[in-house]
N, C-alpha and C. Protein backbone atom coordinates (compact mmCIF):
# COMPACT_ATOMS: atom_id res chain seq x y z
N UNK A 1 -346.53 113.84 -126.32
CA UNK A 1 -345.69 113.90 -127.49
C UNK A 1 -345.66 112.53 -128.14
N UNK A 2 -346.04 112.69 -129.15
CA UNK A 2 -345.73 111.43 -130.63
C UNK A 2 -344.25 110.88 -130.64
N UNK A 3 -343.66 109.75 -131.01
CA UNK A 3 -342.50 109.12 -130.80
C UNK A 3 -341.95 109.88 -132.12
N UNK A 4 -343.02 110.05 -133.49
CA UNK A 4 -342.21 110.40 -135.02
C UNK A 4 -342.21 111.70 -134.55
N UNK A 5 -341.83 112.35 -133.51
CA UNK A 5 -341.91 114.22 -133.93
C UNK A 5 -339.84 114.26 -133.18
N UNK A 6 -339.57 115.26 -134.12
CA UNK A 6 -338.24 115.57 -133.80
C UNK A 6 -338.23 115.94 -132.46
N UNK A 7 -336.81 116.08 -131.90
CA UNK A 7 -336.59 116.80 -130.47
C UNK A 7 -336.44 118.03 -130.45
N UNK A 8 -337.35 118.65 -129.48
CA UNK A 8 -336.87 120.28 -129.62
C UNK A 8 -335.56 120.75 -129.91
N UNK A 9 -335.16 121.57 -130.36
CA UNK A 9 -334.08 122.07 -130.83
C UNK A 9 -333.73 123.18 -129.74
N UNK A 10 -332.57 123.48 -129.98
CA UNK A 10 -332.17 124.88 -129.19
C UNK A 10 -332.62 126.55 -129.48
N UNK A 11 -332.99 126.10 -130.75
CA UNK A 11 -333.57 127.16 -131.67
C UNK A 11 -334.87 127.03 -131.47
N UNK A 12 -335.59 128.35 -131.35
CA UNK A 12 -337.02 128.63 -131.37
C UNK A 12 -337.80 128.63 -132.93
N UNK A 13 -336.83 128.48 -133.45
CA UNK A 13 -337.46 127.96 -134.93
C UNK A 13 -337.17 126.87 -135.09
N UNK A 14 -338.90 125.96 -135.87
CA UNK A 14 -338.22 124.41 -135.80
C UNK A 14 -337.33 124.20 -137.32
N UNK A 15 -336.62 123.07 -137.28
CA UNK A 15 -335.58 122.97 -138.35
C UNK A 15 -336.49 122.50 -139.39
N UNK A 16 -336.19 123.17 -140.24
CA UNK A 16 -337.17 122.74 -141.75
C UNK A 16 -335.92 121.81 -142.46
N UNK A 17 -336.87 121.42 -143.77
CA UNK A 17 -335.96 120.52 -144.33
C UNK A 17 -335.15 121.07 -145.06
N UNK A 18 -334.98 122.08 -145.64
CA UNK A 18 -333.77 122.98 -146.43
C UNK A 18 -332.73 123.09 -145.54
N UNK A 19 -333.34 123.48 -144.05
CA UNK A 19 -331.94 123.74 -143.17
C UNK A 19 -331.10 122.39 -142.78
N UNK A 20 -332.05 121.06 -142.84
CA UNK A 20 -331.53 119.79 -142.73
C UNK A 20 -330.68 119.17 -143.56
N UNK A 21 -330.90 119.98 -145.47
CA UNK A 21 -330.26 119.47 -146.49
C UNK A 21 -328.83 120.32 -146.01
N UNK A 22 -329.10 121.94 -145.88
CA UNK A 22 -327.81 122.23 -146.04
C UNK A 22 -326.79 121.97 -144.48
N UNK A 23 -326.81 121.45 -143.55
CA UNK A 23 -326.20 120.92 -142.74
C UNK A 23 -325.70 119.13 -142.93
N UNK A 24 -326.57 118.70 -143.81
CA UNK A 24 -326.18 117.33 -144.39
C UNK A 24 -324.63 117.91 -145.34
N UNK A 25 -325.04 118.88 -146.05
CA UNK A 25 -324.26 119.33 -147.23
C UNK A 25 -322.67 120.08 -146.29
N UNK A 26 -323.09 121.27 -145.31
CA UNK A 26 -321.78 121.09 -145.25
C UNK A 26 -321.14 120.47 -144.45
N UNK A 27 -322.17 119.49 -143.84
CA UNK A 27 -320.85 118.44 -143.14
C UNK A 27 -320.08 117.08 -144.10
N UNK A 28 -320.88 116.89 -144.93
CA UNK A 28 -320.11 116.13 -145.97
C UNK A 28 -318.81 116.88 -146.67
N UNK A 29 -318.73 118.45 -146.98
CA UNK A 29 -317.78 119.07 -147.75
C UNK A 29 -316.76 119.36 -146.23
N UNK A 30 -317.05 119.11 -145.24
CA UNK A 30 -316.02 118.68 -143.88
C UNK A 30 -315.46 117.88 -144.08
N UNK A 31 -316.44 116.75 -144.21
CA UNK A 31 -315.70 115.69 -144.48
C UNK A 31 -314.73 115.18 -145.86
N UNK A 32 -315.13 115.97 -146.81
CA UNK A 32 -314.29 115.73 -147.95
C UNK A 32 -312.87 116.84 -147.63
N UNK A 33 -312.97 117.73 -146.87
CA UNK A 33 -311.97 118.63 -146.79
C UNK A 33 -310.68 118.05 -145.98
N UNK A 34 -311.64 117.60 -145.25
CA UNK A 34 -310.38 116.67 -143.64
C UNK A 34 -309.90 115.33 -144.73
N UNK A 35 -310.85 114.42 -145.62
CA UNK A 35 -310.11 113.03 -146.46
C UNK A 35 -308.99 113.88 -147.61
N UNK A 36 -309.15 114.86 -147.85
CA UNK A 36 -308.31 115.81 -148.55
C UNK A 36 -307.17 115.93 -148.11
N UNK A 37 -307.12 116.95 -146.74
CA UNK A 37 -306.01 116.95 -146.25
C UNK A 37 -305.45 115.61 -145.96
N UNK A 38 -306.14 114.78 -145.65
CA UNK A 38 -305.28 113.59 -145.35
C UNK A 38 -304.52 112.45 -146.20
N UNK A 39 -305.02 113.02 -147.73
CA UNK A 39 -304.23 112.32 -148.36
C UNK A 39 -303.25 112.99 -149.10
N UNK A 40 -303.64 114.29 -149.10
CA UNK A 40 -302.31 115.00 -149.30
C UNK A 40 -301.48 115.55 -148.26
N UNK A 41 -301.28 114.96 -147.44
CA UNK A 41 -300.01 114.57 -146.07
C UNK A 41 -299.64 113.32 -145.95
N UNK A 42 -300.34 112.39 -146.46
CA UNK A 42 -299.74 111.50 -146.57
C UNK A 42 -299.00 111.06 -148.01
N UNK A 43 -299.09 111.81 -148.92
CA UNK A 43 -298.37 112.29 -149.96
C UNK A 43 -297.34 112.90 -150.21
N UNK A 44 -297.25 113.93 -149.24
CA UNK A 44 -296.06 114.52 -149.15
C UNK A 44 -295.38 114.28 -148.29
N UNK A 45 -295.80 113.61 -147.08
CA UNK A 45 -294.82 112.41 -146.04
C UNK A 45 -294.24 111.31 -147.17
N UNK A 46 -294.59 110.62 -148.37
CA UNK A 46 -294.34 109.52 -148.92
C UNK A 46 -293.24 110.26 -149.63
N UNK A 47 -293.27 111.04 -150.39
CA UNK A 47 -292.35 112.37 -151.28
C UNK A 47 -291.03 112.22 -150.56
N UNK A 48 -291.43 113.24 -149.56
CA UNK A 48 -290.21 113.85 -148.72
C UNK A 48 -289.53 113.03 -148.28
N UNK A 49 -289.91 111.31 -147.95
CA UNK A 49 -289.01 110.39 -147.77
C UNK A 49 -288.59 109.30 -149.08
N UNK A 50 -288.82 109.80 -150.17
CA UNK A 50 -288.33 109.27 -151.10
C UNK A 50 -287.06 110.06 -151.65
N UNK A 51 -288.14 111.33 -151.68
CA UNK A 51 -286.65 112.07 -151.69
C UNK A 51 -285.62 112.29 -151.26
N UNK A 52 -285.40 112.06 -149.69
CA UNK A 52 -284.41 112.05 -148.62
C UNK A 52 -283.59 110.98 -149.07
N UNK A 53 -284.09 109.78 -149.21
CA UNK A 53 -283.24 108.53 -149.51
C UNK A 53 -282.75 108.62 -151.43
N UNK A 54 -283.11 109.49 -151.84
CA UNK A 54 -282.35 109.57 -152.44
C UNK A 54 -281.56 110.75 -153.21
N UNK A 55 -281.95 111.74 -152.09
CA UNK A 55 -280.71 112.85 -151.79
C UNK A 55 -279.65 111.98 -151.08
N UNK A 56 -279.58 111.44 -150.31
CA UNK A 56 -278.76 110.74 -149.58
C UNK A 56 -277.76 109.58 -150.44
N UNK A 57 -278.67 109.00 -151.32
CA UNK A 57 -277.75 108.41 -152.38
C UNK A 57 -276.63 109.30 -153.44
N UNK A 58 -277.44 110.20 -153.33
CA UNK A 58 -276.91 111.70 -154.26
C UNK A 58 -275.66 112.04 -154.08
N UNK A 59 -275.75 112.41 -152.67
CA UNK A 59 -274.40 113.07 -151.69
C UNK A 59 -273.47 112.03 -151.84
N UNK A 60 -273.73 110.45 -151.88
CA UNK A 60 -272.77 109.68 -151.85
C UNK A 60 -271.85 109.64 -152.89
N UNK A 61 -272.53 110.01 -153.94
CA UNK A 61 -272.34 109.41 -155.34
C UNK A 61 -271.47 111.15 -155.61
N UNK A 62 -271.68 112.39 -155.27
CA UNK A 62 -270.90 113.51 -155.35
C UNK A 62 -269.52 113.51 -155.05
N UNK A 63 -269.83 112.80 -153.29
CA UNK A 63 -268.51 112.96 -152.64
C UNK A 63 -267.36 111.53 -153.60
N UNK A 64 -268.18 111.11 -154.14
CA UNK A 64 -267.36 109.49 -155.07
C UNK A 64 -266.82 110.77 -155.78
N UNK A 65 -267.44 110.92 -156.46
CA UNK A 65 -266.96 112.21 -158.02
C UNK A 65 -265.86 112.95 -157.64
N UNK A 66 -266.38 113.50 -156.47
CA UNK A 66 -265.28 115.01 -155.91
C UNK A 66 -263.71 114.00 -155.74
N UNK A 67 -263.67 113.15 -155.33
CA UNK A 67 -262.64 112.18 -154.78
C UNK A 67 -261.79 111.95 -156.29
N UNK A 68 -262.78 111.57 -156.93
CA UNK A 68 -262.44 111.11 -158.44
C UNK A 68 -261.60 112.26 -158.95
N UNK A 69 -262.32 113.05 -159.17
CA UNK A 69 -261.41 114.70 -159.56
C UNK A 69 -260.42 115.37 -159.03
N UNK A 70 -260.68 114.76 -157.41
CA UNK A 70 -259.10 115.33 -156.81
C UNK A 70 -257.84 114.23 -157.23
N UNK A 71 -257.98 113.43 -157.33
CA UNK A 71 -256.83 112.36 -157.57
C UNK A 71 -256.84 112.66 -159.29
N UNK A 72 -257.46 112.87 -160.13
CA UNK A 72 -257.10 113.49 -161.27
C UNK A 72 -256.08 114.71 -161.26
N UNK A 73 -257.31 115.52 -160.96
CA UNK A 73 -256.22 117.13 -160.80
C UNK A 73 -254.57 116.74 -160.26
N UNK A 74 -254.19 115.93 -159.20
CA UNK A 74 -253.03 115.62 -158.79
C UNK A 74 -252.29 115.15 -159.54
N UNK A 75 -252.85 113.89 -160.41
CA UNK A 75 -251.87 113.40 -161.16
C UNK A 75 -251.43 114.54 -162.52
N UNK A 76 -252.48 115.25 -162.70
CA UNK A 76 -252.28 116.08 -164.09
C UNK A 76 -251.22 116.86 -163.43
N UNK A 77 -250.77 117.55 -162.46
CA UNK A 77 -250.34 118.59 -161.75
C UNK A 77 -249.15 118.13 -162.01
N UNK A 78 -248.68 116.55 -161.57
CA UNK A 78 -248.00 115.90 -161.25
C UNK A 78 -247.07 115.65 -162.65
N UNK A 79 -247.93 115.37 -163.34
CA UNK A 79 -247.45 114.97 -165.42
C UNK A 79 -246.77 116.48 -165.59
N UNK A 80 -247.64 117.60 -165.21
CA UNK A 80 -247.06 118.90 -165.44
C UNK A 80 -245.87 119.57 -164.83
N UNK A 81 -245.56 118.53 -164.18
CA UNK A 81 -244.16 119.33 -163.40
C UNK A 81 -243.33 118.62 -163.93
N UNK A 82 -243.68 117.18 -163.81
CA UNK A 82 -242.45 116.29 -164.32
C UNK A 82 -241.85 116.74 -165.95
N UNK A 83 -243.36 116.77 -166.79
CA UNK A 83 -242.93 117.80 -168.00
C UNK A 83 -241.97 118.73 -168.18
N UNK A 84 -242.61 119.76 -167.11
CA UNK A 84 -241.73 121.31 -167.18
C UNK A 84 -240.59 121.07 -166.67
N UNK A 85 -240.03 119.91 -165.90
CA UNK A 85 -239.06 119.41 -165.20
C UNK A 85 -238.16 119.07 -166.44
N UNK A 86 -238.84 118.53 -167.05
CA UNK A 86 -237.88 117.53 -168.70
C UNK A 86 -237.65 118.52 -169.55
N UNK A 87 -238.39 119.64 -169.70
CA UNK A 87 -238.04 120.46 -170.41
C UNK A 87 -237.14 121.75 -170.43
N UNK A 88 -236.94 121.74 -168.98
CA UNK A 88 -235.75 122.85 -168.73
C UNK A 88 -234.76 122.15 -168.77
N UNK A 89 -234.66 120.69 -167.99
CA UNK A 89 -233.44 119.87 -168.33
C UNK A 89 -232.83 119.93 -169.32
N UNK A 90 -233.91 119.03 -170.52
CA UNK A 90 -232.93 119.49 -172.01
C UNK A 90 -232.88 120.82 -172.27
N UNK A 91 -233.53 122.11 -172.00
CA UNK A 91 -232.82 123.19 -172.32
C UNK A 91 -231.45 123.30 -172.18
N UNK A 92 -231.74 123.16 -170.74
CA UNK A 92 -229.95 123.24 -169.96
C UNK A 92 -228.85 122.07 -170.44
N UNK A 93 -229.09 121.13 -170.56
CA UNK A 93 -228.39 120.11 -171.85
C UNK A 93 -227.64 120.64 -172.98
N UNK A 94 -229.13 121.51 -173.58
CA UNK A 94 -228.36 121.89 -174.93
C UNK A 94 -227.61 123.32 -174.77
N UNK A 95 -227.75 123.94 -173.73
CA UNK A 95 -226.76 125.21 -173.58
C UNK A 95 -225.80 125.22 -173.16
C-alpha cells in the first residue's frame, strides 16, 4: 500500500468525493446549529437576569406606591369623618 491512498473505510464502497463534500457540509451546519444554540442561551440567560433585577426593582417601587395610597386613603377617610362630624354638629347647633 501507497502512503497517498485513503484508509479502508467500514463501507465496502470507497468514499468518493461528493460523499466527502456532503459530510464536510453537514458537519459544518452541526456546527453552526450547536454556535446557534449557544448564543441564544446565552441570550436569554443575559435577558432573564436583567429582567429579574429589574422586576425586583419593580416590586420595590409598587410596594413604595401601595404604602403611599394607604396613608392617603386614611387621611381622606379621616378629613371625611371629621367633616361629617362638623356637619351634624352645626346641624344640631342650629336646631
Amino acid at each position: 500500500m501507497a502512503d497517498d491512498q485513503t484508509p479502508p473505510s467500514n463501507s465496502q464502497y470507497p468514499i468518493t468525493e461528493a460523499e466527502l463534500h456532503y459530510k464536510s457540509l453537514t458537519d459544518l451546519f452541526k456546527f453552526l446549529v450547536t454556535l446557534a444554540a449557544v448564543f441564544i442561551g446565552l441570550f436569554t440567560t443575559a435577558g432573564l437576569y436583567l429582567g429579574y433585577k429589574d422586576m425586583a426593582a419593580m416590586r420595590a417601587e409598587v410596594r413604595q406606591n401601595l404604602s403611599d395610597v394607604k396613608a392617603e386613603v386614611r387621611q381622606n377617610m379621616s378629613d371625611a369623618k371629621s367633616d361629617t362630624k362638623a356637619v351634624v354638629d352645626n346641624m344640631r347647633d342650629d336646631a
